[in-house]
PDB file of N, CA and C in Angstrom:
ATOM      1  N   UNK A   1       6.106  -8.064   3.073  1.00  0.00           N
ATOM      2  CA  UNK A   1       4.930  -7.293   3.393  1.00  0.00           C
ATOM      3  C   UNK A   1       4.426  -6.616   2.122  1.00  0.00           C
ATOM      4  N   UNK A   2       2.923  -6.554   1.710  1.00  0.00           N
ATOM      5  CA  UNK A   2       2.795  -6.023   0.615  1.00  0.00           C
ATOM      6  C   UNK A   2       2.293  -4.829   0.863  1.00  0.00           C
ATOM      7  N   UNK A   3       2.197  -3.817  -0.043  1.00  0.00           N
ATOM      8  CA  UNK A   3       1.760  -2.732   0.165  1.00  0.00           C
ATOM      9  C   UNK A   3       0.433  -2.074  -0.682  1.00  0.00           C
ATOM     10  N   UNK A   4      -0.609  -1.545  -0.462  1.00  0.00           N
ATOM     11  CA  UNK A   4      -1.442  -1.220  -1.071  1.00  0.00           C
ATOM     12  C   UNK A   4      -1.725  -1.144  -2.441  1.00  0.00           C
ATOM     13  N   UNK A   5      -2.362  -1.057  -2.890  1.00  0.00           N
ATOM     14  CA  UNK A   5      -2.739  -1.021  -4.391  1.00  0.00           C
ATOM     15  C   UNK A   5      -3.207   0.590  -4.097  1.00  0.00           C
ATOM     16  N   UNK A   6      -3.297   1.549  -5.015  1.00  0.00           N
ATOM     17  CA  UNK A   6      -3.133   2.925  -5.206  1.00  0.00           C
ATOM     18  C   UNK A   6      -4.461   3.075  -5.447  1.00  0.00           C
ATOM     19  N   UNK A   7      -5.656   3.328  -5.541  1.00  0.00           N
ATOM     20  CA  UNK A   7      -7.015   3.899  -6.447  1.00  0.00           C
ATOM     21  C   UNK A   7      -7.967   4.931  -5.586  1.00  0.00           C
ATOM     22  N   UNK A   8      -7.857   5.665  -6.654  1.00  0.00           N
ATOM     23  CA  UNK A   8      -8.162   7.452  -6.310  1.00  0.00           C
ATOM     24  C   UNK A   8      -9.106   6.793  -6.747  1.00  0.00           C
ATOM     25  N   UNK A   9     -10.440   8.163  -5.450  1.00  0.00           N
ATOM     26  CA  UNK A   9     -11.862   8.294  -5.895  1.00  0.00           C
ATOM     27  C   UNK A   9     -12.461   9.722  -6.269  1.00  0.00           C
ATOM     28  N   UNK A  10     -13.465   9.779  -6.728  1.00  0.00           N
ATOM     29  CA  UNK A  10     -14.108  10.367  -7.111  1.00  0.00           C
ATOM     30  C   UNK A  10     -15.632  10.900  -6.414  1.00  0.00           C
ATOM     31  N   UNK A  11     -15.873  12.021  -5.327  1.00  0.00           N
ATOM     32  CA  UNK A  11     -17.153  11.531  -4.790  1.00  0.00           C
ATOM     33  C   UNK A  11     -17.928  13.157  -5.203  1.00  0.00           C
ATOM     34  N   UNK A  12     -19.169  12.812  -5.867  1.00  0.00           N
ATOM     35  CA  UNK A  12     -19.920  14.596  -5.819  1.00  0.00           C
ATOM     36  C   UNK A  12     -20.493  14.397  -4.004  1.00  0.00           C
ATOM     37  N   UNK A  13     -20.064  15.912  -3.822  1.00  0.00           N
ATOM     38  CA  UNK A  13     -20.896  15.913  -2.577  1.00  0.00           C
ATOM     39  C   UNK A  13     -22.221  16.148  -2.475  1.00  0.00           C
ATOM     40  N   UNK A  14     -22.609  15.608  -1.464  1.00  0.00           N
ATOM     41  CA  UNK A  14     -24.422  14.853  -0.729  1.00  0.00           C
ATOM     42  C   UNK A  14     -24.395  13.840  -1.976  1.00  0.00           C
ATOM     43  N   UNK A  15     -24.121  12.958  -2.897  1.00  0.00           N
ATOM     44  CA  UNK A  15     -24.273  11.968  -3.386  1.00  0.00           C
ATOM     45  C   UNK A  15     -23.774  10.873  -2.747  1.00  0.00           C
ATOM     46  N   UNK A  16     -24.690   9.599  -3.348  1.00  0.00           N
ATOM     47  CA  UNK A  16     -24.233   8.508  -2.591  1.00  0.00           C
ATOM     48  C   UNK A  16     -23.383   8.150  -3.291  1.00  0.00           C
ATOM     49  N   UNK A  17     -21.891   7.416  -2.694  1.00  0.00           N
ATOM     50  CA  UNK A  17     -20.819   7.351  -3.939  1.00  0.00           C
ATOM     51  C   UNK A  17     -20.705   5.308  -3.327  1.00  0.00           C
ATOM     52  N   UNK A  18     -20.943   5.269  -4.472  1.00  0.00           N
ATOM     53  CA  UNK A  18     -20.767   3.554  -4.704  1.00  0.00           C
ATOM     54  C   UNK A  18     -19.263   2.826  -5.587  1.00  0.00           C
ATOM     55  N   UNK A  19     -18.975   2.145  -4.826  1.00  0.00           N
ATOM     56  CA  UNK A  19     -17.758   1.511  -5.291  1.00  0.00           C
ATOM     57  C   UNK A  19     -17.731  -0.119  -5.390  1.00  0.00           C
ATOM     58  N   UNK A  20     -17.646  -0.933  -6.346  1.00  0.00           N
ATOM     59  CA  UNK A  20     -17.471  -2.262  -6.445  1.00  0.00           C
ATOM     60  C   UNK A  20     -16.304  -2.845  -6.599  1.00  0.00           C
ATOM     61  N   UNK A  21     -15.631  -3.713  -6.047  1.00  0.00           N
ATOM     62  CA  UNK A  21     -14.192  -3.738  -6.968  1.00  0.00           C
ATOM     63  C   UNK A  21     -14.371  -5.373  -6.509  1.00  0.00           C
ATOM     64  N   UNK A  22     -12.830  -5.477  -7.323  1.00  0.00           N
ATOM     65  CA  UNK A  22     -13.274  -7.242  -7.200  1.00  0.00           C
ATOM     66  C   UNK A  22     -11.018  -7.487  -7.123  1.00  0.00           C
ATOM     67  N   UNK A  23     -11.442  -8.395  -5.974  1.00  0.00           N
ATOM     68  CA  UNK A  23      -9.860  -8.758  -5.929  1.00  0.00           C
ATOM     69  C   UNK A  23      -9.114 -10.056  -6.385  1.00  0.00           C
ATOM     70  N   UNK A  24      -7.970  -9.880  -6.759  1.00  0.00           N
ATOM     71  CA  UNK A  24      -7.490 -11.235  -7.723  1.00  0.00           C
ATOM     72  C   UNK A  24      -6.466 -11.462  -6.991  1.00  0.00           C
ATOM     73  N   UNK A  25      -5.910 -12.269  -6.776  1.00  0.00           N
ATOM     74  CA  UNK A  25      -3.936 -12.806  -6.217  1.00  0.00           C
ATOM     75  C   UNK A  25      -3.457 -13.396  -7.461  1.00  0.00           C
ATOM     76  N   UNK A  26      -2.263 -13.114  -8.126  1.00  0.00           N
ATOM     77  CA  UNK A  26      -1.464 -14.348  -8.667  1.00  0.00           C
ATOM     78  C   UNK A  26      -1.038 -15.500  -8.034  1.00  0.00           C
ATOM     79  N   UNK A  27      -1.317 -16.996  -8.572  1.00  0.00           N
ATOM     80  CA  UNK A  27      -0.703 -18.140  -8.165  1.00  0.00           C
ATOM     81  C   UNK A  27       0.218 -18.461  -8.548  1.00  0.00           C
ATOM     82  N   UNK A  28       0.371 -19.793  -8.306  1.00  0.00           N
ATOM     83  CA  UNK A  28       2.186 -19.917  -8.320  1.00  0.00           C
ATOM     84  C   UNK A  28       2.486 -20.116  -9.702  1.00  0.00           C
ATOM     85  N   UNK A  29       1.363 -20.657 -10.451  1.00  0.00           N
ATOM     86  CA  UNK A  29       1.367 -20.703 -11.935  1.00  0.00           C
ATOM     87  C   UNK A  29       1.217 -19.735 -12.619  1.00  0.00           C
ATOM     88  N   UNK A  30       1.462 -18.510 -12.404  1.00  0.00           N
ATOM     89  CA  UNK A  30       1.159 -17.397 -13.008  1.00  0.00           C
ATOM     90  C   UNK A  30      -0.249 -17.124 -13.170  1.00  0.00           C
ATOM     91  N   UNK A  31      -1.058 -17.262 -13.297  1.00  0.00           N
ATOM     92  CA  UNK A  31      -2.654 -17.212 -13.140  1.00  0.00           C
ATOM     93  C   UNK A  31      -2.890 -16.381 -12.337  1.00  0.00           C
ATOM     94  N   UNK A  32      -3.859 -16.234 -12.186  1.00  0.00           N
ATOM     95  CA  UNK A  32      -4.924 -15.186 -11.101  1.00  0.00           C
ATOM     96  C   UNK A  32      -5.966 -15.802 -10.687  1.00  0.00           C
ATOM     97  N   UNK A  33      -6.650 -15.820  -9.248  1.00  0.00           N
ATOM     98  CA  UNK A  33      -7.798 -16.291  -8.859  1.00  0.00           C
ATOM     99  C   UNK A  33      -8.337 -15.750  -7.535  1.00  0.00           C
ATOM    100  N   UNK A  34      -9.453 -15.063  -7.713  1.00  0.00           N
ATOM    101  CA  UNK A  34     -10.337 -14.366  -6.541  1.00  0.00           C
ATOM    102  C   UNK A  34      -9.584 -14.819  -4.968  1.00  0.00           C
ATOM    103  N   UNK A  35      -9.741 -13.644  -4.758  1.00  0.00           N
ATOM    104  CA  UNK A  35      -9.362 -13.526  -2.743  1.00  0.00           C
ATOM    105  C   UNK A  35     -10.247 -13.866  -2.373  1.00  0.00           C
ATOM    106  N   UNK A  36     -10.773 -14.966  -1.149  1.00  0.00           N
ATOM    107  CA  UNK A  36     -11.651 -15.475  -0.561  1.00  0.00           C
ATOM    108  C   UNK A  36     -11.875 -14.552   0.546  1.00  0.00           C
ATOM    109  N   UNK A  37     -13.121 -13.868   0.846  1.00  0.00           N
ATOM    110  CA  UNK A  37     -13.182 -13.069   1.537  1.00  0.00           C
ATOM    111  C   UNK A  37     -14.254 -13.472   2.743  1.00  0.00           C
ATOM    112  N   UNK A  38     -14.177 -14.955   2.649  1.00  0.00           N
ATOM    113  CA  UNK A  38     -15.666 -15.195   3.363  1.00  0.00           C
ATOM    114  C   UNK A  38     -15.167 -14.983   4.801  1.00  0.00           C
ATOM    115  N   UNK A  39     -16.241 -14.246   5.528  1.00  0.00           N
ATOM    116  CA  UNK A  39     -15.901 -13.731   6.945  1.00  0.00           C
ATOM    117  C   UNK A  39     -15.063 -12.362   7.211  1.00  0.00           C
ATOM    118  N   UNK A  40     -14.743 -11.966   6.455  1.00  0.00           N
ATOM    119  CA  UNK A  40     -13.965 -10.706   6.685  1.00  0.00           C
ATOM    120  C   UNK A  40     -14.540  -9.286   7.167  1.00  0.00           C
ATOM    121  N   UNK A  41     -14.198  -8.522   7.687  1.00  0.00           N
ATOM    122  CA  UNK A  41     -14.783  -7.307   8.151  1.00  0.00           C
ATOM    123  C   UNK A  41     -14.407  -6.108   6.704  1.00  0.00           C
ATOM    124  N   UNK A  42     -14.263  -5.019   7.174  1.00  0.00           N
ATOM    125  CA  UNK A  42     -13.533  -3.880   6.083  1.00  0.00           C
ATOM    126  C   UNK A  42     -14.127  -2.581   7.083  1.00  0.00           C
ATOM    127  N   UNK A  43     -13.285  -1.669   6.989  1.00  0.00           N
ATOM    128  CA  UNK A  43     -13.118  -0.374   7.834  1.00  0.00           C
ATOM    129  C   UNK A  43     -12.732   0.492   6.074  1.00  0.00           C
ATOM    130  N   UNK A  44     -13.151   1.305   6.145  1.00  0.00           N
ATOM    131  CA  UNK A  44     -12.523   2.130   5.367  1.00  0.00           C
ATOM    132  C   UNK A  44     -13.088   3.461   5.765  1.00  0.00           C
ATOM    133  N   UNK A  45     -12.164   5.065   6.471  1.00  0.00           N
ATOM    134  CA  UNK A  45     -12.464   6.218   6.813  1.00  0.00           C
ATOM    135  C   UNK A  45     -11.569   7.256   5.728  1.00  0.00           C
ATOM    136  N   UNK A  46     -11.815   8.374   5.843  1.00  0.00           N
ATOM    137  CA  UNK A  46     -11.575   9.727   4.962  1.00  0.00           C
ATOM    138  C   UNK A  46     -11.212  10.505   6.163  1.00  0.00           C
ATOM    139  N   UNK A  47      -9.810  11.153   5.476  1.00  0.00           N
ATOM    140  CA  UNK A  47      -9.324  11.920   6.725  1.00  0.00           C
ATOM    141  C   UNK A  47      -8.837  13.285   5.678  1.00  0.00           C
ATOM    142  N   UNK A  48      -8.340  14.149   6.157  1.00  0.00           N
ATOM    143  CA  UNK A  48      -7.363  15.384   5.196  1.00  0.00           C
ATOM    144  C   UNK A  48      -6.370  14.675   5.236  1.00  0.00           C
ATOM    145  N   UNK A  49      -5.796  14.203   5.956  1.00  0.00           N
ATOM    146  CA  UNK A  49      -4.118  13.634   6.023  1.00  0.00           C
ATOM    147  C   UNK A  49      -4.282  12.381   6.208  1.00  0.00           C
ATOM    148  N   UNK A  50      -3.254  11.759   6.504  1.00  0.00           N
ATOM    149  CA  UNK A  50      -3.412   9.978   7.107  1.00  0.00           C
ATOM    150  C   UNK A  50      -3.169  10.197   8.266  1.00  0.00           C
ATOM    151  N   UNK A  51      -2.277  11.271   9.060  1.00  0.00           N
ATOM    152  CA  UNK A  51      -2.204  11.272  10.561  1.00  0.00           C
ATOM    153  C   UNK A  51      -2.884  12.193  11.189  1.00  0.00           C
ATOM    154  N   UNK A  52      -3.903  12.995  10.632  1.00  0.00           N
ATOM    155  CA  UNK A  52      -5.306  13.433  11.282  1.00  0.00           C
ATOM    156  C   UNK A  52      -6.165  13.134  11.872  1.00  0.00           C
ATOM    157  N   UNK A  53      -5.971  13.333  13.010  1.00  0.00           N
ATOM    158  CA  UNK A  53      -7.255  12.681  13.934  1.00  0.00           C
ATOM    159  C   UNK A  53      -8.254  12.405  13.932  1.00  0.00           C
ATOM    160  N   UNK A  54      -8.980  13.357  13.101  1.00  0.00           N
ATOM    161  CA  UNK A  54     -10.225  13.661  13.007  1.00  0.00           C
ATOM    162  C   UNK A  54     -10.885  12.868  11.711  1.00  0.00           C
ATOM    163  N   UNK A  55     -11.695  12.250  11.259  1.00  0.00           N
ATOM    164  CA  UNK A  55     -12.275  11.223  10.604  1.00  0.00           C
ATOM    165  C   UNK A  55     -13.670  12.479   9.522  1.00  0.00           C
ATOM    166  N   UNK A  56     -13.292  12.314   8.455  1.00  0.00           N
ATOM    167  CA  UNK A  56     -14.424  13.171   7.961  1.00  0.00           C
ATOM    168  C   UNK A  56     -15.826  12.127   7.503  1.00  0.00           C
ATOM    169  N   UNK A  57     -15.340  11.090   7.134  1.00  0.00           N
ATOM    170  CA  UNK A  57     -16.358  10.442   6.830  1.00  0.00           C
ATOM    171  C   UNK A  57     -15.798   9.117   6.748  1.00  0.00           C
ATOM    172  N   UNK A  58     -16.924   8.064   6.608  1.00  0.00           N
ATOM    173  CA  UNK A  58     -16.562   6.664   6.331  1.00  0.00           C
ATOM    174  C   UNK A  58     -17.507   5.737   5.649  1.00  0.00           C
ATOM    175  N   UNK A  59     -16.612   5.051   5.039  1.00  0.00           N
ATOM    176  CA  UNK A  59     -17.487   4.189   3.882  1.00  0.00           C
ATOM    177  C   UNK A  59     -17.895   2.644   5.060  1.00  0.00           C
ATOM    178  N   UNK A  60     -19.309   2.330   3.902  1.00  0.00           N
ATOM    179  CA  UNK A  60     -20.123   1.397   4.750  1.00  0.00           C
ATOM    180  C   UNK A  60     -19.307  -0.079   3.872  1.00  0.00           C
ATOM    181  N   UNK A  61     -18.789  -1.039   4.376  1.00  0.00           N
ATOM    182  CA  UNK A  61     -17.802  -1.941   3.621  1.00  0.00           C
ATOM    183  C   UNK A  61     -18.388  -3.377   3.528  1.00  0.00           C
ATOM    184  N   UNK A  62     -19.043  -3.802   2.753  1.00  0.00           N
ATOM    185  CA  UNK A  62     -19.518  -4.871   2.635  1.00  0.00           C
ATOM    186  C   UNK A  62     -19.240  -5.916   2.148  1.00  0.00           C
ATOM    187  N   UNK A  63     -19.338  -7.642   1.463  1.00  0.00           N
ATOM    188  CA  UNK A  63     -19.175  -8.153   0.709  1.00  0.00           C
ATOM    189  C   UNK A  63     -20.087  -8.889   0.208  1.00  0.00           C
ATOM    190  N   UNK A  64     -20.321  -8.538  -1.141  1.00  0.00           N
ATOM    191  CA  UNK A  64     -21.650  -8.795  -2.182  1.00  0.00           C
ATOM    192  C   UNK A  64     -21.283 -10.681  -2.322  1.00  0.00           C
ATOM    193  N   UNK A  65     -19.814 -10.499  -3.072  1.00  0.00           N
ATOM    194  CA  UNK A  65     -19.629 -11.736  -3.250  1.00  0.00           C
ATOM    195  C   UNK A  65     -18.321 -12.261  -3.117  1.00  0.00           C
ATOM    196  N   UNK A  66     -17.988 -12.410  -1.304  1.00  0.00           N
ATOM    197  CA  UNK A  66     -16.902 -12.639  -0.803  1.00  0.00           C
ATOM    198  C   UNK A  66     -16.039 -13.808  -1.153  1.00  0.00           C
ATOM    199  N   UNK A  67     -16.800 -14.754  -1.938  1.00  0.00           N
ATOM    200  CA  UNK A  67     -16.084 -15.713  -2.568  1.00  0.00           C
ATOM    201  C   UNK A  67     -14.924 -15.730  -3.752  1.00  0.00           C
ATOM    202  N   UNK A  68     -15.972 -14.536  -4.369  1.00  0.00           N
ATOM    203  CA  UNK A  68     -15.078 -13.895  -5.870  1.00  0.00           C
ATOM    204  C   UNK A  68     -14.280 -12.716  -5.361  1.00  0.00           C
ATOM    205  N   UNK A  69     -13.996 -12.288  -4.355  1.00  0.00           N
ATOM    206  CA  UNK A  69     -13.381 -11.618  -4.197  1.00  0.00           C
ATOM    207  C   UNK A  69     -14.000  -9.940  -4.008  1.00  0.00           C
ATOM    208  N   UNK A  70     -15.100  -9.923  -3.872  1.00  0.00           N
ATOM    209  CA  UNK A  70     -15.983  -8.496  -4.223  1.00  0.00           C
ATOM    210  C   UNK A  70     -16.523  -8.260  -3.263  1.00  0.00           C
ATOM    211  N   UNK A  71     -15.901  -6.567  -2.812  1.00  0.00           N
ATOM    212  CA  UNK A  71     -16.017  -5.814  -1.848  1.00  0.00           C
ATOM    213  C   UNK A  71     -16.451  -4.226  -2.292  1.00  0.00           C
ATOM    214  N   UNK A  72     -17.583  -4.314  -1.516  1.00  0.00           N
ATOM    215  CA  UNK A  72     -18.350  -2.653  -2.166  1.00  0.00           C
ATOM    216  C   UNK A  72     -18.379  -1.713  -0.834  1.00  0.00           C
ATOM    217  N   UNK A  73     -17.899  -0.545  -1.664  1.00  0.00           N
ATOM    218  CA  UNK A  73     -17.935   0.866  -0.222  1.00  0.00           C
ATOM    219  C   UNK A  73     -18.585   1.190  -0.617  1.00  0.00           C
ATOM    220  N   UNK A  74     -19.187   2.026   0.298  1.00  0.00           N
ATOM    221  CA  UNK A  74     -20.534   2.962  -0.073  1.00  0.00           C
ATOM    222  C   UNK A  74     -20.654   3.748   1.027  1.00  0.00           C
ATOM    223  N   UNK A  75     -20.558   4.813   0.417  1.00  0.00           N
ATOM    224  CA  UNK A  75     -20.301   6.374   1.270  1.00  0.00           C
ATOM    225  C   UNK A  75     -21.659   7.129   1.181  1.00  0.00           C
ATOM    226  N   UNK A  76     -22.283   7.022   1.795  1.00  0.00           N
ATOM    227  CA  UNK A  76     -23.705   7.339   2.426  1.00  0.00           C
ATOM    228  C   UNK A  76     -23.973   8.720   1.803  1.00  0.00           C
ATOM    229  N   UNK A  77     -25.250   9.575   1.041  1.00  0.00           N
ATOM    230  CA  UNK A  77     -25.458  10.635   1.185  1.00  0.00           C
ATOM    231  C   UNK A  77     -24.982  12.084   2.163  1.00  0.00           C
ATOM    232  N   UNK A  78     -25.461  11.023   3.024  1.00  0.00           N
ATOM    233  CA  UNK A  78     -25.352  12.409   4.248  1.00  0.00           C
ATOM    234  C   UNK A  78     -23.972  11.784   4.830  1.00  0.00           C
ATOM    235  N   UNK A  79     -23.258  11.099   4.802  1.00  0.00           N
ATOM    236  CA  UNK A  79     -21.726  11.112   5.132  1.00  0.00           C
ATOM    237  C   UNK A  79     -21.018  12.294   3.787  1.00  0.00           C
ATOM    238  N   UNK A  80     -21.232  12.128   2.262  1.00  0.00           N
ATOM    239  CA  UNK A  80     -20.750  13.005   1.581  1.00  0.00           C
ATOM    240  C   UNK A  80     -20.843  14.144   1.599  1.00  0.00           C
ATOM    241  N   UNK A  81     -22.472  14.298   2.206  1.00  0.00           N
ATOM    242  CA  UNK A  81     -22.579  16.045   2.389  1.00  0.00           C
ATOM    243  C   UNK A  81     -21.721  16.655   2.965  1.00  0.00           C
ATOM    244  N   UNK A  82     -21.058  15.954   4.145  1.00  0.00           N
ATOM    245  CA  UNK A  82     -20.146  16.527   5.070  1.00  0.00           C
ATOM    246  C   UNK A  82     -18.418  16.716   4.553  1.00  0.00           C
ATOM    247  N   UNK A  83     -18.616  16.341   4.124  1.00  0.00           N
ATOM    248  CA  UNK A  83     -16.675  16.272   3.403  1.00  0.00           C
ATOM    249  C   UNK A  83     -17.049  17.839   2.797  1.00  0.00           C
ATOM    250  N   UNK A  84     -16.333  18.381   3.583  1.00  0.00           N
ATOM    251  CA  UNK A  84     -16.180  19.790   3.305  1.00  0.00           C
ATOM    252  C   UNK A  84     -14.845  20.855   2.617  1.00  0.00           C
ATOM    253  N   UNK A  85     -14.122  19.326   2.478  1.00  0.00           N
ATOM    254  CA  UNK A  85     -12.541  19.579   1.386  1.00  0.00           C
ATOM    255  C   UNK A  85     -12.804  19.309   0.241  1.00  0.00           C
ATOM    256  N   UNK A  86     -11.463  19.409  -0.594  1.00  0.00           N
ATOM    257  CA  UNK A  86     -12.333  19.037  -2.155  1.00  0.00           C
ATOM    258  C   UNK A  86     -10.925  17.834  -2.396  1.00  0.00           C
ATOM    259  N   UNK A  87     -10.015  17.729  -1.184  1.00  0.00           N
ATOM    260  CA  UNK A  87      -9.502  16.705  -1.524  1.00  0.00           C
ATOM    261  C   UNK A  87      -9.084  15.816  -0.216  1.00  0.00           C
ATOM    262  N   UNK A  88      -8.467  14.813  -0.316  1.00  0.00           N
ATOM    263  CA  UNK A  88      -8.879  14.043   0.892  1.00  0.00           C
ATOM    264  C   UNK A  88      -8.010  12.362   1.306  1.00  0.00           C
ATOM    265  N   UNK A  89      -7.630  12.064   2.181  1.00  0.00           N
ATOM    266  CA  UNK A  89      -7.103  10.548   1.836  1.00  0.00           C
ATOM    267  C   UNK A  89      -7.903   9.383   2.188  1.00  0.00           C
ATOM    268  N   UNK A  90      -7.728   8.138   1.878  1.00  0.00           N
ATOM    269  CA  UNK A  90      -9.016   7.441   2.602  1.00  0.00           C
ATOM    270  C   UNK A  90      -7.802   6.018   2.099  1.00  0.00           C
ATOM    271  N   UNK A  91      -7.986   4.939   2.723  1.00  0.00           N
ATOM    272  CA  UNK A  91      -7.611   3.147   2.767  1.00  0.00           C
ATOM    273  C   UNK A  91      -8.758   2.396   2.844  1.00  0.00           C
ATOM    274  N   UNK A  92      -8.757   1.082   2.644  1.00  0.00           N
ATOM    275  CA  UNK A  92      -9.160  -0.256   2.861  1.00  0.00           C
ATOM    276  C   UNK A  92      -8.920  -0.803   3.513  1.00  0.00           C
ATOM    277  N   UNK A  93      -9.193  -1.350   4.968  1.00  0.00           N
ATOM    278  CA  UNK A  93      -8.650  -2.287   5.477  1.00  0.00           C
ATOM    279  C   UNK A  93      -9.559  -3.273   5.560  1.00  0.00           C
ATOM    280  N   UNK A  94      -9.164  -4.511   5.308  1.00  0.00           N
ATOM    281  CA  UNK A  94      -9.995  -5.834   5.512  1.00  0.00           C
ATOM    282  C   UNK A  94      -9.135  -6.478   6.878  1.00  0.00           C
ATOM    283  N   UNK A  95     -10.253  -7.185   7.725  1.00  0.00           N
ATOM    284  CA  UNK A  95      -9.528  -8.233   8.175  1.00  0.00           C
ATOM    285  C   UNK A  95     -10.203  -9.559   8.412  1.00  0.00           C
ATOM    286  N   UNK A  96      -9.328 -10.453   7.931  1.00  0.00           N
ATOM    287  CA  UNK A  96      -9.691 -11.659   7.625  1.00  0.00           C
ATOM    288  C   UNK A  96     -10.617 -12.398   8.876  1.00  0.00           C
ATOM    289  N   UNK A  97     -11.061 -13.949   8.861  1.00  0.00           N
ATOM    290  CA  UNK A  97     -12.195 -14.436   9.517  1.00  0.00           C
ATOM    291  C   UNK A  97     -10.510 -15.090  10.641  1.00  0.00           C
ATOM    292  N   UNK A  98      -9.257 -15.284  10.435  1.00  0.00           N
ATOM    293  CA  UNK A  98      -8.579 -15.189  11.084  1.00  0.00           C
ATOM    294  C   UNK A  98      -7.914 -14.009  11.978  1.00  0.00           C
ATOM    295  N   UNK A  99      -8.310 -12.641  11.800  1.00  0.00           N
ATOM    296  CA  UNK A  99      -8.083 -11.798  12.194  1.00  0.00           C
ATOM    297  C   UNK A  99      -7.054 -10.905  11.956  1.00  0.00           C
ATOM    298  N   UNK A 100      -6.652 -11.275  10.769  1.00  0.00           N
ATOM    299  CA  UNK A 100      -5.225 -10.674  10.229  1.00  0.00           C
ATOM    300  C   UNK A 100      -5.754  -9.241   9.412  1.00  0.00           C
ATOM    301  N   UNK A 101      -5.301  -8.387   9.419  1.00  0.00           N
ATOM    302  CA  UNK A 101      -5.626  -6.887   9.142  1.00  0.00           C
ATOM    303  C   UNK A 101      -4.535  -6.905   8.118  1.00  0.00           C
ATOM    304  N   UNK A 102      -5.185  -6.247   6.978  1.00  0.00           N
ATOM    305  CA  UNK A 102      -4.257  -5.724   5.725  1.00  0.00           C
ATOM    306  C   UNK A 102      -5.055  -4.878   5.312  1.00  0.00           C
ATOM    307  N   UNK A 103      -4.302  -3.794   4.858  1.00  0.00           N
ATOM    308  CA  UNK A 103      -4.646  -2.352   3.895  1.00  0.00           C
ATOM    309  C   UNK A 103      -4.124  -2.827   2.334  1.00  0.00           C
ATOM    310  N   UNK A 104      -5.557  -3.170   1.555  1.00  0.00           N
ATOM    311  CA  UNK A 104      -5.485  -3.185   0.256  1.00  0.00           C
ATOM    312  C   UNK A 104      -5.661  -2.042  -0.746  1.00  0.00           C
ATOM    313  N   UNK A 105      -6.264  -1.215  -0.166  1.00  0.00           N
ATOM    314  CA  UNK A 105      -5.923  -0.015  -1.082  1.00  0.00           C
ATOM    315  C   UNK A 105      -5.964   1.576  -0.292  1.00  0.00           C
ATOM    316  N   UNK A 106      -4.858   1.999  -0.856  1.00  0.00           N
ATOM    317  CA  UNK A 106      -5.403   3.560  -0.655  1.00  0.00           C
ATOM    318  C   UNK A 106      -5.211   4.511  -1.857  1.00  0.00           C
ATOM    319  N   UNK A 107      -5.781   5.857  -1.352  1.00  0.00           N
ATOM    320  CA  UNK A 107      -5.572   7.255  -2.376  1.00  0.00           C
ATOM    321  C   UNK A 107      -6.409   7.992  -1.606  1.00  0.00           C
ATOM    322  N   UNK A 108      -6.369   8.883  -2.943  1.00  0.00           N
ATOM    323  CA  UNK A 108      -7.180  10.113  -2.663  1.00  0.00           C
ATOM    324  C   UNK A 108      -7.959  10.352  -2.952  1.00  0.00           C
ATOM    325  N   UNK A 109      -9.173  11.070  -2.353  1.00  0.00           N
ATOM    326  CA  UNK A 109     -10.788  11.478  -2.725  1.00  0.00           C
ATOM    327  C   UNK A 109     -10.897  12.597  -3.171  1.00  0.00           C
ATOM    328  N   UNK A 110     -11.224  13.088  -4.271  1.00  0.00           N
ATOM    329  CA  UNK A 110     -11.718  14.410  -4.639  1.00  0.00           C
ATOM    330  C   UNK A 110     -12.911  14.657  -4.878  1.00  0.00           C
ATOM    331  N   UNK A 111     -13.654  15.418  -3.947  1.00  0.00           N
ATOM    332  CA  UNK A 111     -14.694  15.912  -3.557  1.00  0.00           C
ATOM    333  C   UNK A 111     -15.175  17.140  -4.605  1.00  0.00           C
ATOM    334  N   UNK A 112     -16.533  16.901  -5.438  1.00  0.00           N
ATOM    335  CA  UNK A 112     -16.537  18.053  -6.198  1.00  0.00           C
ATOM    336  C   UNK A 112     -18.226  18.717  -5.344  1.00  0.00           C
ATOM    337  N   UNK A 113     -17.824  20.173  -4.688  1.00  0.00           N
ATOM    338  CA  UNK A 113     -18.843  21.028  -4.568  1.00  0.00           C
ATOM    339  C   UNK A 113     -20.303  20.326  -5.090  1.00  0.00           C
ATOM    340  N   UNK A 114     -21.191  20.034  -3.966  1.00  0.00           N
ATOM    341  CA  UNK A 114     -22.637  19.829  -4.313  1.00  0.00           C
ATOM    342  C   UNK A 114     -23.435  21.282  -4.450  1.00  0.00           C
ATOM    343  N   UNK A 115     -24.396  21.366  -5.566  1.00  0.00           N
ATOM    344  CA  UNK A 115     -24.825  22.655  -5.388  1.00  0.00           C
ATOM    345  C   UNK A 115     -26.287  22.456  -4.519  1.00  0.00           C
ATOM    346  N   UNK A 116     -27.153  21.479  -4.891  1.00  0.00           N
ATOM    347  CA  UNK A 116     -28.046  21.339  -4.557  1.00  0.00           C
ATOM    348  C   UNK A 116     -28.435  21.036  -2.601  1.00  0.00           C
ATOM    349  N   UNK A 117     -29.434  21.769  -1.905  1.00  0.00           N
ATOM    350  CA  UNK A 117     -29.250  20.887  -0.423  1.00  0.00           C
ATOM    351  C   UNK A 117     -30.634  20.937  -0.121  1.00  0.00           C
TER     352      UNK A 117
END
């Protein structure tokens, strides 16, 4: 079973916070080559804890270019306004066009004070 890849974010609050990332697997030859993502869903929410009920916000999870492996969150304006901690946990979950669910990444969000509203 594998376990997440670690990557802390960064979000100013009421900004829209954009994330691109791009995923690789090693093959059997030692190499690397893009995760095929064609068909996949992605959930990704912000909680204070991981076993907190309560959901502060959630990223919109798309794939630009599911072939290469590239999956973008994007945490809405007015979803950031609301994160009212300055720190926070949040995951990735994809699940495949077979239906298999894996958490590729988690961490932590640190929320810096918006002044402007």
């Amino acid at each position: 079973m594998a376990t997440p890849g670690t990557f802390n974010l960064e979000v100013y609050q009421g900004d829209t916070a954009e994330f691109t990332l791009s995923f690789t697997r090693k093959t059997d030859d030692g190499s690397s080559e893009p995760v095929d993502f064609t068909g996949a869903t992605g959930l990704s929410q912000i909680r204070r804890a991981p076993r907190d009920p309560s959901k502060l916000a959630e990223f919109d999870v798309t794939f630009p270019d599911p072939v290469n492996g590239q999956v973008k969150m994007v945490l809405p304006a007015n979803q950031s306004g609301l994160l009212g901690v300055q720190t926070g946990v949040y995951d990735l979950q994809i699940t495949d066009v077979d239906g298999r669910v894996r958490t590729w990444l988690a961490g932590t969000v640190t929320v810096t004070p918006g002044v402007s509203r």
